[in-house]
Protein backbone atom coordinates (compact mmCIF):
# COMPACT_ATOMS: atom_id res chain seq x y z
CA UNK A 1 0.00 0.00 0.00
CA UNK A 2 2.76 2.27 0.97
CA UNK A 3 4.64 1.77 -2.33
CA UNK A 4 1.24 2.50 -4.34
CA UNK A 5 1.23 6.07 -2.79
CA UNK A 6 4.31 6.24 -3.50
CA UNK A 7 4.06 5.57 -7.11
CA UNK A 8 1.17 7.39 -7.36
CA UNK A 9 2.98 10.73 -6.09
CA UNK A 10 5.83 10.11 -8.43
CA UNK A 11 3.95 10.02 -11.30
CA UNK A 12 1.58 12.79 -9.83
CA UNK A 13 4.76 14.73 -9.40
CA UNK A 14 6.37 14.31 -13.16
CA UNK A 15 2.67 15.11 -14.43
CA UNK A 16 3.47 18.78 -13.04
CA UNK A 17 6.61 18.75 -14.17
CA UNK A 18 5.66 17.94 -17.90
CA UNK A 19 2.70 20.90 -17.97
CA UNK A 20 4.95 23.47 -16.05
CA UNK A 21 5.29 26.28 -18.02
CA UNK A 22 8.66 26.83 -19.74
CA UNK A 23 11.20 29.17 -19.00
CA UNK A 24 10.34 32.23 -20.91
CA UNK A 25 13.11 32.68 -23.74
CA UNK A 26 15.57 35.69 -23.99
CA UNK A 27 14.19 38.22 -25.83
CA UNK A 28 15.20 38.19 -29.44
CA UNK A 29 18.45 40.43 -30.37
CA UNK A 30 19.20 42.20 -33.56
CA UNK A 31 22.22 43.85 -34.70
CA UNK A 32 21.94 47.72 -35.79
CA UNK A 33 24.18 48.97 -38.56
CA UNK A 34 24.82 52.91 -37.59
CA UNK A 35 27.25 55.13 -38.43
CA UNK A 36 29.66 57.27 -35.96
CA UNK A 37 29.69 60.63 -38.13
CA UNK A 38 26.22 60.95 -39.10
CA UNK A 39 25.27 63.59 -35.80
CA UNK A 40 22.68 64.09 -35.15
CA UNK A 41 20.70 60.95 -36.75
CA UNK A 42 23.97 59.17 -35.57
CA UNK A 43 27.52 59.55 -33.62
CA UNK A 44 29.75 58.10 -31.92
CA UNK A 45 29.39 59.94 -28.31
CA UNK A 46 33.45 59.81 -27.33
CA UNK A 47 32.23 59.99 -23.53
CA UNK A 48 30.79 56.46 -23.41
CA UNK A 49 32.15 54.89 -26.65
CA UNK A 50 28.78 54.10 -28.03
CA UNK A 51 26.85 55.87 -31.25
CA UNK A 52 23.81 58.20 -29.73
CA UNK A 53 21.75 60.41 -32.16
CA UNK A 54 18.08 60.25 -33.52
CA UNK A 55 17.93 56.83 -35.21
CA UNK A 56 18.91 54.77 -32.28
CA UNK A 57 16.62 56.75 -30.13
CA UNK A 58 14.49 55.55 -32.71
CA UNK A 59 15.30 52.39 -33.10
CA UNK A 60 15.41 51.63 -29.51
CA UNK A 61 12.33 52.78 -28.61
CA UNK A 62 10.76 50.70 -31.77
CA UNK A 63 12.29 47.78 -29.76
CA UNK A 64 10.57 48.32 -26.36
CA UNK A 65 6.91 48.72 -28.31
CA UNK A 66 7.71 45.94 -31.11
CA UNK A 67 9.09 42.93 -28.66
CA UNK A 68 13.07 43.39 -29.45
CA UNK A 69 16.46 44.27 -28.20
CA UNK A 70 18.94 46.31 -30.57
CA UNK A 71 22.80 45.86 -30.58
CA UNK A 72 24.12 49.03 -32.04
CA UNK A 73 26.67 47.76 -34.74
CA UNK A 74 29.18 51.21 -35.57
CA UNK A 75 30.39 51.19 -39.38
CA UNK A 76 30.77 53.49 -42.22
CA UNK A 77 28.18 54.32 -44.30
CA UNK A 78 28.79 52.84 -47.51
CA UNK A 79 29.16 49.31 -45.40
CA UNK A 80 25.90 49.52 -44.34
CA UNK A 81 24.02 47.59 -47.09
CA UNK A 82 26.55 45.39 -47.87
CA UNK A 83 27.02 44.33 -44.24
CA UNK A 84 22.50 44.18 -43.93
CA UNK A 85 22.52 42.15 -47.49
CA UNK A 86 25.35 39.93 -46.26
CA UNK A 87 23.60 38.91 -42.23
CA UNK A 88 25.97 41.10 -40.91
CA UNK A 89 23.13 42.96 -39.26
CA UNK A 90 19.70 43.00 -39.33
CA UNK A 91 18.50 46.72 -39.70
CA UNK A 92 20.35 49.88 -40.95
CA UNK A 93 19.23 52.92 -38.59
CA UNK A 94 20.96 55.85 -40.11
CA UNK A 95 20.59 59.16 -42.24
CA UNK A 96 19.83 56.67 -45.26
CA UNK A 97 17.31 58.01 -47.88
CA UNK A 98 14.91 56.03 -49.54
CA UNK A 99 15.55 55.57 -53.01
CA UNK A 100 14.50 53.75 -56.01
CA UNK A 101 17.74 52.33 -56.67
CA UNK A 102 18.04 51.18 -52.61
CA UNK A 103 14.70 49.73 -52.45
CA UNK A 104 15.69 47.41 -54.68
CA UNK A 105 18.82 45.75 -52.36
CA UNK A 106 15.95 46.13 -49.30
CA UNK A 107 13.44 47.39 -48.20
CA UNK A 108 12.23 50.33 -46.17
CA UNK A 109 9.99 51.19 -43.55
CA UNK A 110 7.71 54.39 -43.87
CA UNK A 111 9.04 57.51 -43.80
CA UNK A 112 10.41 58.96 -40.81
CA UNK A 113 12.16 62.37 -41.81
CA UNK A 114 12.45 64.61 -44.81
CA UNK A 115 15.07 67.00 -45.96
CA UNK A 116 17.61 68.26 -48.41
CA UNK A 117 21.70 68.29 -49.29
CA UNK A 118 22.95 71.51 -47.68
CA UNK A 119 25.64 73.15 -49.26
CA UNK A 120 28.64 74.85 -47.36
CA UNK A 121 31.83 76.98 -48.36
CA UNK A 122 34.51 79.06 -46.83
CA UNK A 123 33.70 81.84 -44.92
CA UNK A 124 35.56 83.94 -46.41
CA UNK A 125 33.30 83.27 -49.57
CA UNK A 126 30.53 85.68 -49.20
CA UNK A 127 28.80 85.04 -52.80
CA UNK A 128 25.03 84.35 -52.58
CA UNK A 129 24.95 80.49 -54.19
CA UNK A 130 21.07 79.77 -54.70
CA UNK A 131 21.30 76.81 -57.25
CA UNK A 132 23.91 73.97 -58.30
CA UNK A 133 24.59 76.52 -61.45
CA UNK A 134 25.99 79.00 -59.62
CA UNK A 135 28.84 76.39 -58.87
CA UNK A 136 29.10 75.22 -62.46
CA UNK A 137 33.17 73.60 -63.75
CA UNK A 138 34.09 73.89 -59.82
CA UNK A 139 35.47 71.23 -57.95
CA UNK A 140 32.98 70.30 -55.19
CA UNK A 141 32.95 67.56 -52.63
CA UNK A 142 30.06 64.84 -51.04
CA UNK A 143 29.76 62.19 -49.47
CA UNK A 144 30.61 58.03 -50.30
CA UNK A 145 27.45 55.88 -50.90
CA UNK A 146 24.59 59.08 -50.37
CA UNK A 147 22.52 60.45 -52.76
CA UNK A 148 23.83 63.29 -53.28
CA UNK A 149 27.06 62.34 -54.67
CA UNK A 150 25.57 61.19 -57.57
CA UNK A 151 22.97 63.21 -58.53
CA UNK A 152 25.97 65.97 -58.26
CA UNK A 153 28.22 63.46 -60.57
CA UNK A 154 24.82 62.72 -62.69
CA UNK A 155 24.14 66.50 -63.11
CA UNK A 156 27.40 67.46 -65.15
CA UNK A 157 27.54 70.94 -64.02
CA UNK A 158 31.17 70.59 -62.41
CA UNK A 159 34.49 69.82 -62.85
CA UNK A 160 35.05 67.19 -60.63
CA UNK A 161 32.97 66.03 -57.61
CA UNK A 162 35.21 64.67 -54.74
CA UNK A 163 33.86 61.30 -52.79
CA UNK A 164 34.61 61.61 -49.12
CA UNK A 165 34.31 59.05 -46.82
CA UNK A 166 32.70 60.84 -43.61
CA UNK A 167 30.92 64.28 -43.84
CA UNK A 168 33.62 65.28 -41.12
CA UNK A 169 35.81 65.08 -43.67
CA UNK A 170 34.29 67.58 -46.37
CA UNK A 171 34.07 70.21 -43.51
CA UNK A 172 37.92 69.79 -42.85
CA UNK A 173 39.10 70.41 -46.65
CA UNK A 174 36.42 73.26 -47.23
CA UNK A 175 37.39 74.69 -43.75
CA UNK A 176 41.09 74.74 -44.99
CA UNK A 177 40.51 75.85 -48.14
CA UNK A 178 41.36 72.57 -50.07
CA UNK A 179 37.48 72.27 -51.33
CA UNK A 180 35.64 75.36 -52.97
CA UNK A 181 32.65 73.39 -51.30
CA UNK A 182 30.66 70.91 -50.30
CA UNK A 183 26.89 68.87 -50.29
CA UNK A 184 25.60 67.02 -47.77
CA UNK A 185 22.71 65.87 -45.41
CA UNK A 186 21.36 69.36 -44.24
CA UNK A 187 21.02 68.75 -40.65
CA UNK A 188 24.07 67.11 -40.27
CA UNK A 189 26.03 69.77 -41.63
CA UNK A 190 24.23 72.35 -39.68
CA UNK A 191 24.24 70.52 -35.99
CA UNK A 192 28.40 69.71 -37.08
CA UNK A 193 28.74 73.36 -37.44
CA UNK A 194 26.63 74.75 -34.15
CA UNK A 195 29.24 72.80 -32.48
CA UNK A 196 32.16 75.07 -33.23
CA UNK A 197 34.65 72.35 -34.71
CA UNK A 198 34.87 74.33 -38.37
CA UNK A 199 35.01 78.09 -38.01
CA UNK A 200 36.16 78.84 -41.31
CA UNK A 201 33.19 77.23 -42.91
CA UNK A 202 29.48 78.58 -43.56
CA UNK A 203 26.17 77.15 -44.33
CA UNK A 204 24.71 78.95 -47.39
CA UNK A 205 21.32 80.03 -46.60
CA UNK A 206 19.69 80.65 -49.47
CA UNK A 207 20.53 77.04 -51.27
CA UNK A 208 17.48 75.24 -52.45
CA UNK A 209 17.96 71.75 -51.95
CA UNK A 210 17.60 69.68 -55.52
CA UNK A 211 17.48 65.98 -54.16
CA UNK A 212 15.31 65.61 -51.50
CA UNK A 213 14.75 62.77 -49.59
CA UNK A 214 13.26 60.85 -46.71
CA UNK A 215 14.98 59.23 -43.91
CA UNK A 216 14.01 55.15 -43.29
CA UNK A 217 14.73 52.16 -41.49
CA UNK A 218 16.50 49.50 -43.22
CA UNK A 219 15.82 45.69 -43.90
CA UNK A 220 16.34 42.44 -45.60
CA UNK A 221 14.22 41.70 -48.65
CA UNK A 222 11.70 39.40 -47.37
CA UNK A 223 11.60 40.15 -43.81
CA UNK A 224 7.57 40.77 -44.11
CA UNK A 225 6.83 40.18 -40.62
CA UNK A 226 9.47 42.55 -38.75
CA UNK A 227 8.82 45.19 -41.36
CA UNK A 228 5.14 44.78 -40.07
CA UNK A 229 6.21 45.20 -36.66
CA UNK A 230 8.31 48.33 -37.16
CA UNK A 231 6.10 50.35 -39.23
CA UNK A 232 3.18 49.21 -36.47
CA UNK A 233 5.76 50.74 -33.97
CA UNK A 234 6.25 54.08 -36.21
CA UNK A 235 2.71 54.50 -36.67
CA UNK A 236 2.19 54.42 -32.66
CA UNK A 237 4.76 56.27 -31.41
CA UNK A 238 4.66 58.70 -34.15
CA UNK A 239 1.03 58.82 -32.76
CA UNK A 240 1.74 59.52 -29.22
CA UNK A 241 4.13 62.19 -29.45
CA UNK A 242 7.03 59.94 -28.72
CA UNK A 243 8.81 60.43 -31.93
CA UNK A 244 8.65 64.43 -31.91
CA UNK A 245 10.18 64.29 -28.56
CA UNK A 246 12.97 62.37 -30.08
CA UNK A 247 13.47 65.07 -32.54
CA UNK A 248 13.16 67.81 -30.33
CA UNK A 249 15.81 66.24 -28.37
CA UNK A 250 18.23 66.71 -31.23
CA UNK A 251 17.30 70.11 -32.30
CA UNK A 252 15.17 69.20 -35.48
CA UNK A 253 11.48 70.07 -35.99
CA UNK A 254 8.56 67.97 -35.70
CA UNK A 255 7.28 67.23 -39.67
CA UNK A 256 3.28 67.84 -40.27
């Protein structure tokens, strides 16, 4: 009789064992390809060693509403689809447009920001430069792997158009003289220069952006269900005010 019961709570015992619920699982990791010059959608912040800006806000954030934890991956920016088409990493948050020619190496999610190239010069040129023209046969410089590079190339208005690898990099030759001047991403020439790092360098005012474009988050062809998830995200947070505080944060405006 005793070894009955005993039996019995054995096998009463390993019944509980077999419906207890399962550890939950780690929650699910994926790298993030982002650049270290690309301030204020992304930097690398010198005081902790790890890239800050807009996009990982972003991206972060996404995370916490979509069910995911980001590892911020830091690489230049023409590695970024190479490294996203190759498993490298699984999203590119950056200052990447969306373009025709992109979205067909990934996809994107929906829009998140939209702007213009920004042109700068030495200070110590004063002219008024409204349009591309008015820098027609000059040598002008822009950055590896953006847009702008080659629509400038594309256009055939100038002499030469210098590829630079970093946008850091434009400021430093046009702030020495080396480079009459220079396109790139608007707001990260303009936060680079509130800073104070390139005092011989100015922002033109008056230049009307010709390629405009919007900001987006990267992916895989094919990854249907994250892209679901992220845009979900956008569409909530975008909705609650959390992505205008994000933007406020870096010293951009809130977009109607």
């Amino acid at each position: 009789m005793l070894l009955k019961r005993f039996v019995q709570a054995a096998v009463a015992a390993l019944a509980v064992v077999a419906v207890a619920p399962a550890p939950a699982s780690a929650q699910q990791v994926l790298k993030v390809g982002s650049t270290p010059t690309g301030i204020p959608f992304t930097f690398l912040d010198t005081k902790t060693n790890t890239i800050q800006g807009i996009m990982v806000d972003l991206v972060t954030e996404i995370g916490k509403d979509a069910g995911f934890n980001v590892q911020i991956e830091p690489m230049q920016f023409s590695a970024l689809i190479p490294s996203l088409t190759s498993g490298k990493i699984d999203i590119i948050a950056a200052a990447m447009f969306i373009t025709p020619p992109r979205k067909e190496v990934v996809d994107f999610s929906d829009p998140i920001y939209t702007y213009g190239e920004g042109l700068v010069v030495p200070k110590s040129d004063t002219k008024a430069y409204a349009t591309q023209d008015d820098l027609k046969g000059e040598t002008v410089g822009a950055q590896v792997g953006t847009a702008f590079v080659d629509a400038l190339k594309k256009s055939g208005l100038f002499a030469d158009v210098k590829a630079y690898d970093t946008i850091p990099d434009i400021l430093r030759d046009v702030n020495t003289g080396r480079l009459k001047a220079g396109y790139a991403d608007y707001p990260i020439l303009a936060y680079n220069l509130k800073q104070g790092g390139f005092p011989e360098v100015r922002l033109v005012d008056g230049y009307k952006p010709v390629t405009m474009g919007s900001v987006g988050i990267g992916l895989r062809k094919g990854e249907t269900a994250l892209l679901g998830k992220i845009n979900a995200s956008l569409a909530k947070l975008k909705a609650n005010g959390t992505i205008d505080k994000i933007l406020d944060k870096w010293g951009l405006k809130a977009q109607g």
